[in-house]
Protein backbone atom coordinates (compact mmCIF):
# COMPACT_ATOMS: atom_id res chain seq x y z
CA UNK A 1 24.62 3.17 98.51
CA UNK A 2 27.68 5.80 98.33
CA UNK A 3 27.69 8.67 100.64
CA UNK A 4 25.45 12.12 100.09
CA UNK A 5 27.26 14.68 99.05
CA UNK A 6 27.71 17.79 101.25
CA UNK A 7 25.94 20.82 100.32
CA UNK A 8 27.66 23.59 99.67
CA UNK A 9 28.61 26.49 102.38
CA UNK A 10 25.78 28.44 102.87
CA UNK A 11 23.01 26.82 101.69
CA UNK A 12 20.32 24.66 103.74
CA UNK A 13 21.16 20.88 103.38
CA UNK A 14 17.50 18.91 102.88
CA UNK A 15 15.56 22.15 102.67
CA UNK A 16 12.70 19.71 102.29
CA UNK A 17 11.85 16.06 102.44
CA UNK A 18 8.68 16.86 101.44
CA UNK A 19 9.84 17.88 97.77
CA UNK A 20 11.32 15.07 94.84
CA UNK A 21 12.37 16.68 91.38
CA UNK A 22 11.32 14.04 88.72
CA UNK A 23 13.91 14.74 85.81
CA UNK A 24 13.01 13.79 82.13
CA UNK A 25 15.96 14.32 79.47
CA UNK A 26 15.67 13.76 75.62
CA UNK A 27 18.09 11.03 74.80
CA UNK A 28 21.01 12.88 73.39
CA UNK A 29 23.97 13.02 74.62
CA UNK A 30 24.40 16.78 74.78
CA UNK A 31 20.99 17.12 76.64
CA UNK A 32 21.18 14.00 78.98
CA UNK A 33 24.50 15.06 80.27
CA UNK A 34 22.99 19.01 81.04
CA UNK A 35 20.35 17.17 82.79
CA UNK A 36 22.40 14.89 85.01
CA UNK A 37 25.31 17.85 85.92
CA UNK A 38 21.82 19.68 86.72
CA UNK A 39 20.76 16.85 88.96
CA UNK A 40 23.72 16.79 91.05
CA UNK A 41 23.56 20.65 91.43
CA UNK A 42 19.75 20.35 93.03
CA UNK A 43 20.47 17.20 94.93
CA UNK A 44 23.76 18.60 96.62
CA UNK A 45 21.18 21.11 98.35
CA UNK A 46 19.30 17.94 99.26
CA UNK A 47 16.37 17.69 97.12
CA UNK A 48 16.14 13.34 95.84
CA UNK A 49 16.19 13.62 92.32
CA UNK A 50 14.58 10.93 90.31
CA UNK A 51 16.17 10.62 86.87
CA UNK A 52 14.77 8.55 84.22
CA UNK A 53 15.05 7.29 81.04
CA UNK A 54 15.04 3.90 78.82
CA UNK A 55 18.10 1.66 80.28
CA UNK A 56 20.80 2.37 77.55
CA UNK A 57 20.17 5.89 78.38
CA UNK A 58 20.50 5.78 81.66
CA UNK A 59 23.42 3.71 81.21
CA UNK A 60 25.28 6.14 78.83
CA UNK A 61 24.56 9.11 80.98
CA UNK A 62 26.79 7.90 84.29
CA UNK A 63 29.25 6.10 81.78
CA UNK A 64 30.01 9.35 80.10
CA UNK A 65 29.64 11.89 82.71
CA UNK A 66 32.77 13.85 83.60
CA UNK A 67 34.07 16.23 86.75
CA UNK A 68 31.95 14.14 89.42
CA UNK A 69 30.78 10.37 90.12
CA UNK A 70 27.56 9.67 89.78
CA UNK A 71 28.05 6.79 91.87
CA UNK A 72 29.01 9.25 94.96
CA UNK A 73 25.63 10.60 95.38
CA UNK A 74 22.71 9.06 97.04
CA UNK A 75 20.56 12.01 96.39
CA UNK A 76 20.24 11.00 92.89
CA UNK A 77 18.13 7.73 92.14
CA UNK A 78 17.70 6.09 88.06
CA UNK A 79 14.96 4.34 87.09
CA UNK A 80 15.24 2.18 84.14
CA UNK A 81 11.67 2.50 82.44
CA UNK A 82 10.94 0.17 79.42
CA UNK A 83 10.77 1.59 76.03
CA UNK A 84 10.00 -1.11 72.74
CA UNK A 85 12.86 -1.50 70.66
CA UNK A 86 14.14 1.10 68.37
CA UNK A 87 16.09 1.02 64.97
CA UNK A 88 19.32 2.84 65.76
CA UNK A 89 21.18 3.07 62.19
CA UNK A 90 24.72 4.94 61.56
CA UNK A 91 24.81 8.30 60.84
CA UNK A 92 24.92 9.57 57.02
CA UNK A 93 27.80 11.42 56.20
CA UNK A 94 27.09 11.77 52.69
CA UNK A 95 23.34 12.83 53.44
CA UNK A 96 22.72 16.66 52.28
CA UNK A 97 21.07 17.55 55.47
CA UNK A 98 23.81 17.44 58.58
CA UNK A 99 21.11 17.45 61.12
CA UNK A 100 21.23 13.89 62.63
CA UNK A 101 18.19 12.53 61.13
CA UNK A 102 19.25 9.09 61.99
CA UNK A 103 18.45 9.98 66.18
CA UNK A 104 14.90 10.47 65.17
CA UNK A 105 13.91 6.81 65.52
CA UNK A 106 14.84 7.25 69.68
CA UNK A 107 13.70 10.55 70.06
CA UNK A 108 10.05 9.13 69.05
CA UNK A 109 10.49 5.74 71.32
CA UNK A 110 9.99 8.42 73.68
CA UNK A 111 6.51 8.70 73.67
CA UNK A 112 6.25 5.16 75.09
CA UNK A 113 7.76 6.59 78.51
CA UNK A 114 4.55 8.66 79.35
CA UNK A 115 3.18 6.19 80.61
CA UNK A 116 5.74 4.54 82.95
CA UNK A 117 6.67 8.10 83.64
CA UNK A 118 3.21 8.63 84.54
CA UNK A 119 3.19 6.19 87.26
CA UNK A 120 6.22 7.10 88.78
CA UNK A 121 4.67 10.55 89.13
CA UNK A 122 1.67 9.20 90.95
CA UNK A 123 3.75 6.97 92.96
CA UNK A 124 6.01 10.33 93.64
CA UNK A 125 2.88 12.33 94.52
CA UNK A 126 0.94 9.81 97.13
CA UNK A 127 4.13 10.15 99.10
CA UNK A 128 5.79 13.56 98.75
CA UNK A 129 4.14 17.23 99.18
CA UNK A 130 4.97 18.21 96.07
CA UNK A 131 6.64 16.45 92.77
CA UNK A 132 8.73 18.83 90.94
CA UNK A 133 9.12 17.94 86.81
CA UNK A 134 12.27 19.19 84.90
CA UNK A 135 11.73 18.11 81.27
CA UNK A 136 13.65 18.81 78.65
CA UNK A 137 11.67 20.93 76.33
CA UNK A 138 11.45 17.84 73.43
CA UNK A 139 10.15 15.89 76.18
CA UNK A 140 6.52 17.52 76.83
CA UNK A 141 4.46 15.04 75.69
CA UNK A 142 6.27 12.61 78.04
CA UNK A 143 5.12 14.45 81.32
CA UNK A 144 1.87 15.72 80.32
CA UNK A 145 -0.05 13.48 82.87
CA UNK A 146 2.05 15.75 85.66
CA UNK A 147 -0.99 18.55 84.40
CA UNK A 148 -3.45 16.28 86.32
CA UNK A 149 -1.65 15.97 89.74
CA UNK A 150 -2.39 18.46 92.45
CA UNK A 151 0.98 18.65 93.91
CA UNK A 152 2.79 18.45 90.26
CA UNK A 153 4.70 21.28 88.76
CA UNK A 154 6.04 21.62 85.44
CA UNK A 155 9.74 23.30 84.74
CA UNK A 156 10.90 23.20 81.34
CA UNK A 157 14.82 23.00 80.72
CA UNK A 158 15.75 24.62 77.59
CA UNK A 159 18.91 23.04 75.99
CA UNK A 160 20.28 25.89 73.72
CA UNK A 161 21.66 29.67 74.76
CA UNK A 162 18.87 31.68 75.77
CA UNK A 163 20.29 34.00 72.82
CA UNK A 164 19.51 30.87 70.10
CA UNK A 165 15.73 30.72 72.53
CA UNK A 166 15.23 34.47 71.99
CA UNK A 167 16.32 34.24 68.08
CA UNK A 168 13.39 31.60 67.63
CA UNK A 169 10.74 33.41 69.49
CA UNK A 170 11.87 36.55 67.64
CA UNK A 171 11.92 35.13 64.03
CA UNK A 172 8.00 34.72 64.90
CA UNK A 173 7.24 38.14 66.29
CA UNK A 174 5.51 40.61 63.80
CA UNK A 175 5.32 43.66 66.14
CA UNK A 176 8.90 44.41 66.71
CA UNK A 177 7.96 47.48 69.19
CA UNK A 178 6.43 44.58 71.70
CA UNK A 179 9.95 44.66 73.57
CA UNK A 180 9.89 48.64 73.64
CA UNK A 181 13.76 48.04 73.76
CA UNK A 182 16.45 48.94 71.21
CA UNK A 183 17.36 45.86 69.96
CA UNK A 184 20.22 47.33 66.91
CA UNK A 185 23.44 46.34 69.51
CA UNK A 186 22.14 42.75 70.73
CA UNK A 187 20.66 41.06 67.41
CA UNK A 188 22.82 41.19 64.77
CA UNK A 189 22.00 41.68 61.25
CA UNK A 190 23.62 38.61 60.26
CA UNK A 191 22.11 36.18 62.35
CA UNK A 192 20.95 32.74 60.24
CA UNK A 193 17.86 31.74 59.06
CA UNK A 194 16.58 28.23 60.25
CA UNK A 195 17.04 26.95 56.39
CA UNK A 196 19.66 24.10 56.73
CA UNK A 197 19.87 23.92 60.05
CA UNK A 198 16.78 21.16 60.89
CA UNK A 199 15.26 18.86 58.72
CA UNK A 200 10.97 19.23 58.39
CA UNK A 201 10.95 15.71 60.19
CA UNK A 202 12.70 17.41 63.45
CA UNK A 203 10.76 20.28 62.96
CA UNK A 204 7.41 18.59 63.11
CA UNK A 205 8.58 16.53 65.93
CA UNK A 206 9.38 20.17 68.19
CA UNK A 207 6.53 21.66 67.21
CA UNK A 208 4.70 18.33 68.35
CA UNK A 209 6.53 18.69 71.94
CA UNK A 210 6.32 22.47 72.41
CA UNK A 211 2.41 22.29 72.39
CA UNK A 212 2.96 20.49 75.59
CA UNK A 213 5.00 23.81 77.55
CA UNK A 214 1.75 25.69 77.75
CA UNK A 215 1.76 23.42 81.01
CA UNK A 216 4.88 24.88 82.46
CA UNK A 217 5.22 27.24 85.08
CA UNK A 218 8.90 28.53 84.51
CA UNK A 219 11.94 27.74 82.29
CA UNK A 220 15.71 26.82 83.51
CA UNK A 221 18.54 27.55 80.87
CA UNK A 222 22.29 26.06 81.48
CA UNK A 223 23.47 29.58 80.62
CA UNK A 224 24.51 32.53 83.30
CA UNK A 225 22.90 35.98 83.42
CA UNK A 226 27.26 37.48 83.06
CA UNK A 227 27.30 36.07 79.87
CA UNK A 228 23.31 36.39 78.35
CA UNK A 229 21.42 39.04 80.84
CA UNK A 230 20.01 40.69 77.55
CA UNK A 231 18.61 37.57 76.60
CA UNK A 232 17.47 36.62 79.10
CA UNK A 233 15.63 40.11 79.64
CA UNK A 234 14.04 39.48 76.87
CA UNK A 235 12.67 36.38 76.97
CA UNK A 236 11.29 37.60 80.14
CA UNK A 237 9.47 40.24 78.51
CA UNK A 238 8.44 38.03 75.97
CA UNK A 239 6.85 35.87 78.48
CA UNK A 240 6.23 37.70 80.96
CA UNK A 241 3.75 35.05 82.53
CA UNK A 242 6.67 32.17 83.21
CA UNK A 243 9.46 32.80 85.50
CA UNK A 244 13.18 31.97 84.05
CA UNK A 245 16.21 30.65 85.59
CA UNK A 246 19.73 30.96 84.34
CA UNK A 247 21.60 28.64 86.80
CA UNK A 248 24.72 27.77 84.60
CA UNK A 249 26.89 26.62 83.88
CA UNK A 250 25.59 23.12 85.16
CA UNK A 251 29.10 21.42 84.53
CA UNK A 252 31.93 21.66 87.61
CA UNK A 253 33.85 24.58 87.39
CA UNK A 254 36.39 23.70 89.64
CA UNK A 255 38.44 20.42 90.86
CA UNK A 256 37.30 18.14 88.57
CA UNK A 257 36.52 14.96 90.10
CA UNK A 258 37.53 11.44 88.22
CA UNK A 259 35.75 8.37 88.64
CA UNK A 260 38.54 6.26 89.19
CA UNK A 261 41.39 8.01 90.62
CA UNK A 262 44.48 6.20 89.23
CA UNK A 263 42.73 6.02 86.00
CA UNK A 264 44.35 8.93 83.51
CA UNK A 265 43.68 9.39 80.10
CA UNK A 266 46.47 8.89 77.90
CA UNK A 267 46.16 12.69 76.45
CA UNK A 268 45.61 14.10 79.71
CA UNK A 269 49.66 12.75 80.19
CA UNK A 270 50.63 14.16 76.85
CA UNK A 271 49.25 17.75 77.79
CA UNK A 272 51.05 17.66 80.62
CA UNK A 273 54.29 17.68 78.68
CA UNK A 274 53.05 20.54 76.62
CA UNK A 275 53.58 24.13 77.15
CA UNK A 276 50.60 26.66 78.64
CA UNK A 277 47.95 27.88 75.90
CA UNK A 278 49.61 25.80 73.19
CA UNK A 279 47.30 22.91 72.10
CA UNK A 280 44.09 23.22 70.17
CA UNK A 281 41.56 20.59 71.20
CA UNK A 282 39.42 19.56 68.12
CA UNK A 283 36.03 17.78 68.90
CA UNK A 284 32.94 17.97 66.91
CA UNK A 285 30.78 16.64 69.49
CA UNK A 286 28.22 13.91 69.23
CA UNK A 287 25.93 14.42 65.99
CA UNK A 288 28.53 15.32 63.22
CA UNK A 289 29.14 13.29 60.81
CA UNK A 290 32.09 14.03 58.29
CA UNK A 291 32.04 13.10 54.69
CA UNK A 292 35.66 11.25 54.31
CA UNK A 293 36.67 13.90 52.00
CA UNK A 294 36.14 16.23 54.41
CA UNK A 295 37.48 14.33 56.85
CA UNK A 296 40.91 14.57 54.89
CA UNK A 297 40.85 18.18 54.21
CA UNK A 298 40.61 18.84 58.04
CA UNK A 299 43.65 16.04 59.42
CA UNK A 300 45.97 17.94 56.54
CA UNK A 301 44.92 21.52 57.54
CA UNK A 302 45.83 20.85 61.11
CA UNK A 303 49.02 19.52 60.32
CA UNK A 304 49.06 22.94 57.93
CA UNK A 305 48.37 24.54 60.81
CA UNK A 306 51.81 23.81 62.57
CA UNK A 307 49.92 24.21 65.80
CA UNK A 308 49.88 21.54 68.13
CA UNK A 309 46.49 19.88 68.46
CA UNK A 310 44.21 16.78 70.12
CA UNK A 311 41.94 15.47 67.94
CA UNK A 312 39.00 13.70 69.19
CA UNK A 313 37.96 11.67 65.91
CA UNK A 314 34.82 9.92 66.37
CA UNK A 315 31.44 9.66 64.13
CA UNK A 316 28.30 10.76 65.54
CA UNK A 317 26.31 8.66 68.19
CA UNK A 318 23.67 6.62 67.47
CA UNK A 319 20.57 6.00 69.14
CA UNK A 320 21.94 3.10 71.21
CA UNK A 321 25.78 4.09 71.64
CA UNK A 322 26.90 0.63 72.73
CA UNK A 323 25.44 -0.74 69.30
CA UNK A 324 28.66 -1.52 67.62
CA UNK A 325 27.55 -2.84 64.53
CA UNK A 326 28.03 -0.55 61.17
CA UNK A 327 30.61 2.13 63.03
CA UNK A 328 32.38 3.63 60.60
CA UNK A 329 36.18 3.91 61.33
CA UNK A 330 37.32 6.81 60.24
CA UNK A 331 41.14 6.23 57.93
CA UNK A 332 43.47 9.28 57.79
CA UNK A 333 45.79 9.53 55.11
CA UNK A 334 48.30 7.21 54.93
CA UNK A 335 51.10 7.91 57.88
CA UNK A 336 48.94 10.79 58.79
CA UNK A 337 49.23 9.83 62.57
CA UNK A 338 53.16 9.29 61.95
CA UNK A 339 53.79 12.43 60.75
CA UNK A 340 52.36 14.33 63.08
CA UNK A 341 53.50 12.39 66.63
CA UNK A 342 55.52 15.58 67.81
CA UNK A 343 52.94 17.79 67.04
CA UNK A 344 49.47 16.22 67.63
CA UNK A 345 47.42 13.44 69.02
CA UNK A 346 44.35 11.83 67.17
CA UNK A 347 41.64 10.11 70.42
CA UNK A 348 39.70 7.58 68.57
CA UNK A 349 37.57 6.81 71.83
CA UNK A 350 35.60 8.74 74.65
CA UNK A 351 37.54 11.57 75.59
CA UNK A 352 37.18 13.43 78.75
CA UNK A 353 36.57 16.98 77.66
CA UNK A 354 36.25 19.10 80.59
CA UNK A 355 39.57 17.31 82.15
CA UNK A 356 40.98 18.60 78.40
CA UNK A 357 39.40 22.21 78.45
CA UNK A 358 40.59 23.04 81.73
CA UNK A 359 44.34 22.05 81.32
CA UNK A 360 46.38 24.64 81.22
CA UNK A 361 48.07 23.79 77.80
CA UNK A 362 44.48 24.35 76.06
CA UNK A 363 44.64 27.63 74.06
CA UNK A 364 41.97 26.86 71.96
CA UNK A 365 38.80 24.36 70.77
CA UNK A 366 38.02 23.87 67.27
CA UNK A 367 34.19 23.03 67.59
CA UNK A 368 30.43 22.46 66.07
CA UNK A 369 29.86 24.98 68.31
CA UNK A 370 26.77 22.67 70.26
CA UNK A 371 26.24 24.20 73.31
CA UNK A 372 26.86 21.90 75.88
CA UNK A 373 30.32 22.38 73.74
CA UNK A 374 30.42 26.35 74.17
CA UNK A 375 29.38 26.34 77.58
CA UNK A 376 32.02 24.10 79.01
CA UNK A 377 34.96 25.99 76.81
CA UNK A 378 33.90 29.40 78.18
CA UNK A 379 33.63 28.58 81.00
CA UNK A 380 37.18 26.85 81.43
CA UNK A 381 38.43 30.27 79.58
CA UNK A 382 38.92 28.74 76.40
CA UNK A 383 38.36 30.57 72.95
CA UNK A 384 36.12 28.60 70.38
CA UNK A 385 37.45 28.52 66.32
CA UNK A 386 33.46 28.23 65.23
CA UNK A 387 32.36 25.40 62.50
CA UNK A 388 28.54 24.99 63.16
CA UNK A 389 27.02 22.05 61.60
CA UNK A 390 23.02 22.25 62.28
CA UNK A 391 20.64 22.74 64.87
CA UNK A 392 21.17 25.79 67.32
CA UNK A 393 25.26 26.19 66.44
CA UNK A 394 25.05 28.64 63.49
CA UNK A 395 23.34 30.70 66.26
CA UNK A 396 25.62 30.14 68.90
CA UNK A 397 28.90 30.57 66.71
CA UNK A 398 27.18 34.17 66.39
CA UNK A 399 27.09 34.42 69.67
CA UNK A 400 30.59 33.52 70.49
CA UNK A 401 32.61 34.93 67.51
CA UNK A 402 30.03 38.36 67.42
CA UNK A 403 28.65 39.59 70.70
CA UNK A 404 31.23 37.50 73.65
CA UNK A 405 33.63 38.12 70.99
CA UNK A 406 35.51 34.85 72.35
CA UNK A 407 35.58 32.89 69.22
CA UNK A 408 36.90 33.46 65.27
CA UNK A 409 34.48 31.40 62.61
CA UNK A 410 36.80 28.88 61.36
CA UNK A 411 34.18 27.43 58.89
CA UNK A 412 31.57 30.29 57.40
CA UNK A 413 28.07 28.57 57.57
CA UNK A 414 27.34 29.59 54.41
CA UNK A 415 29.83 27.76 52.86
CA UNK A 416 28.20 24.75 54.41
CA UNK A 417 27.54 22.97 51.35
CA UNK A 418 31.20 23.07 50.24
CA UNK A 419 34.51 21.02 51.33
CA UNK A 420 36.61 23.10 53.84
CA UNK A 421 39.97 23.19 52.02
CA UNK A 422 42.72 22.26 54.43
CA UNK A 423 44.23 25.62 54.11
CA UNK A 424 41.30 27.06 55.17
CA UNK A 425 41.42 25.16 58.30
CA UNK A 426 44.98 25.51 58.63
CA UNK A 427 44.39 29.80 58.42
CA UNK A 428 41.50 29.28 60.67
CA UNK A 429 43.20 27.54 63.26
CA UNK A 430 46.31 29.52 63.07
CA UNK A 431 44.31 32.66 63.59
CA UNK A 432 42.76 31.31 66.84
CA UNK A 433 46.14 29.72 68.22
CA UNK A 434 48.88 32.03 66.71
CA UNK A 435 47.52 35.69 65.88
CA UNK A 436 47.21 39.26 68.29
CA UNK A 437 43.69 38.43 67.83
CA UNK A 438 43.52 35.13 68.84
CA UNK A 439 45.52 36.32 71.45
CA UNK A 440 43.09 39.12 72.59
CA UNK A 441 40.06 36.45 71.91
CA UNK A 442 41.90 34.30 74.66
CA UNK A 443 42.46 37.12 77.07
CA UNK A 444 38.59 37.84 76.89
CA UNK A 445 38.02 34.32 77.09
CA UNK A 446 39.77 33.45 80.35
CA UNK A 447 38.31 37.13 82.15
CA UNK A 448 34.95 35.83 80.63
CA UNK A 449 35.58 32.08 81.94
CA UNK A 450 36.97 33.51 85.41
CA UNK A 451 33.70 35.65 85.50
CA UNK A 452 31.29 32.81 85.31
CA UNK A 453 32.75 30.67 87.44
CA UNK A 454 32.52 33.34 90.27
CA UNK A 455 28.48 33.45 89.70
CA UNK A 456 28.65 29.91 90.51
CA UNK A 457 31.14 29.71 93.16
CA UNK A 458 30.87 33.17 95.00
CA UNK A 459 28.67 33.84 97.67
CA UNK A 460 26.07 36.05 96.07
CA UNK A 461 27.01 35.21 92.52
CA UNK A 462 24.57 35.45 89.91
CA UNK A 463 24.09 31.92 89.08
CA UNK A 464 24.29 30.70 92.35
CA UNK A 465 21.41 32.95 93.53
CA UNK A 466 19.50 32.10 90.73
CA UNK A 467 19.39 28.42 91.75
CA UNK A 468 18.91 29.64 95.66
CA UNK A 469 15.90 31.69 93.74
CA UNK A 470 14.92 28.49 91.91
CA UNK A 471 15.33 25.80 95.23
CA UNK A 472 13.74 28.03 97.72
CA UNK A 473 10.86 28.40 95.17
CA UNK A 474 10.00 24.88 94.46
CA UNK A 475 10.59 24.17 98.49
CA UNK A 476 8.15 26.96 99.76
């Protein structure tokens, strides 16, 4: 077993033997790797953290995990629980609905882990003084049994901004004068509905999950009180019975850490030959699927664009991401990648985005706008061109382009049922890369990014006494 870790200055290393965290992530890739950066940020203050999940999970969280090595911390233990087999199709780019309907099949294989999850809570709880649960908040059901145990908490770790959180609690809120705050300068009046943004099958299967948080005692967000303290405010006020964290950004802010030292992606070597602020990274995360129209449209608007660029060009995940079978390999026009070797570089693999984001020749990320997505670019002081595809990212696009004002909407979500035309892309990302207000969208960004990573960094900085707040409170 590697080394522990050293805690950092200041705080207590092994505050308490007496106290595990048990943590339970939905198996996405955007919320297992929040999870896991938030593991190693409780166990470096030297609380064991139990993580656990179905194998491949488990497996694809320390394979894809970036700025740190699993591997190099002893505080943090896996546990391989058994799930029955799941179907884990390709992704539909064709299909009307962009959500990622084709996840749902793994996301409900999780309701075989209660019960393995259930005995490695009891088996927690005989031996420590008190089991601490951080579930994500699709996992409820998962953890229930935790209700039954004595020396059990529950923590729920929301995966969205707390701004998207606050938006869904106040679409349902039919006194507005509850808050007794004036809410004209921090909601928008443009903020999207929920229609297109989750199919009824996804919605059934929160609501099924949320029924479950009643059992919760508090709330952790990957989001920091210099970038969302109205938000968070008011989710406090609107439940005023839980307590709430804001201990982000869970991802490493500073020296990035590889997992094998001599081992350097091959774009990491091509920014390096690039000048400062002059590539934008494009990356549409894990869940998007492009029709192959689209897909078109966007390689000739960035070549429109006459902006340098990295192109991550992958298809969304499926369930089980070493299932190779049916992946869809994306063509480009014909001498696409030819035509454009002095100006850009298309990654067909894994690409190691916060090594990317926090180069200095980044200038700008053309996103979905998830925010695992947002949250690393901010932080690393990058401004966001905005293209939300479902789920929470209309919402946080708002967020970024409207009230942090550190992001331009590339692709208006109400267009969402249309083709972006490349010269749409190619004005969008020319606005973000080569415009005064791209270049005053970048100056916020980097004060904004510089900002945030003081609260994590700084002796008394807001994030990092929020997770002082939140360790001394589950060691008392």
């Amino acid at each position: 077993m590697a080394s522990q870790e050293h805690a950092p200055n200041g705080l207590i290393s092994n505050p308490s033997k007496e106290v595990v965290v048990l943590m339970v992530p939905l198996p996405a890739q955007g919320h297992i790797n929040q999870l896991l950066h938030l593991s190693r940020l409780i166990a470096l203050r030297g609380v064991p953290v139990h993580f656990v999940g179905a194998a491949v999970h488990n497996r694809q969280a320390r394979l894809r995990v970036q700025g740190w090595n699993p591997n190099s911390t002893s505080n943090i233990h896996f546990h391989d629980l058994a799930t029955p087999p799941f179907i884990s199709p390709p992704p539909n780019p064709t299909s009307q609905d962009k959500f990622p309907s084709h996840l749902l099949p793994s996301f409900r294989a999780t309701r075989h882990l209660r019960h393995p999850v259930a005995a490695l809570l009891r088996h927690l709880s005989a031996e420590a003084r008190r089991v601490i649960v951080i579930h994500d908040s699709l996992m409820g059901s998962v953890v229930q049994d935790a209700a039954s145990m004595p020396n059990a908490e529950c923590f729920t770790f929301h995966s969205i901004s707390a701004f998207a959180i606050f938006m869904f609690y106040w679409d349902g809120m039919k006194n507005v004068k509850l808050l007794d705050v004036d809410t004209k300068n921090i909601i928008p009046q443009d903020v999207p509905t929920l229609e297109g943004c989750l199919t009824s099958e996804m919605l059934d299967f929160i609501a099924s999950q949320y029924e479950f948080n009643r059992y919760n005692l508090g709330n952790l967000y990957n989001t920091s009180r210099v970038m969302e303290r109205s938000y968070m405010d008011l989710l406090s006020k609107i439940l005023p019975n839980k307590k709430h964290w804001a201990v982000g950004p869970f991802n490493p802010v500073t020296s990035l850490e590889k997992k094998v030292s001599n081992d350097k992606h091959m774009c990491l070597e091509w920014l390096d030959k690039q000048g400062p602020r002059s590539v934008v990274y494009v990356s549409f995360g894990t869940t998007t699927a492009f029709t192959n129209e689209q897909m078109e449209e966007l390689a000739l608007g960035l070549e429109q664009s006459e902006q340098k660029f990295i192109w991550v060009l992958r298809d969304a995940d499926k369930g089980d991401v070493f299932d190779d079978k049916e992946v869809r390999k994306v063509e480009l026009p014909k001498g696409y990648e030819k035509r454009v070797r002095n100006k850009g570089i298309v990654v067909r693999d894994w690409a190691p985005q916060l090594e990317i984001l926090s180069h200095l020749a980044i200038g700008g990320f053309l996103s979905h706008c998830g925010w695992n997505s947002c949250v690393e670019s901010i932080t690393m002081g990058v401004p966001i061109g905005a293209w939300p595809m479902h789920s929470d990212q209309p919402r946080n696009a708002i967020l970024v382009t409207k009230l942090l004002r550190v992001g331009t909407v590339v692709r208006e979500w109400n267009h969402r049922d249309e083709v972006a035309a490349a010269a749409t892309v190619a004005e969008g990302v020319r606005k973000l890369m080569a415009s005064k207000e791209g270049e005053e969208m970048r100056r916020r960004a980097v004060e904004l990014g510089s900002v945030i990573r003081q609260s994590v960094a700084a002796e008394g900085g807001a994030s990092r006494r929020e997770l002082d707040a939140f360790i001394a409170h589950i060691c008392r």
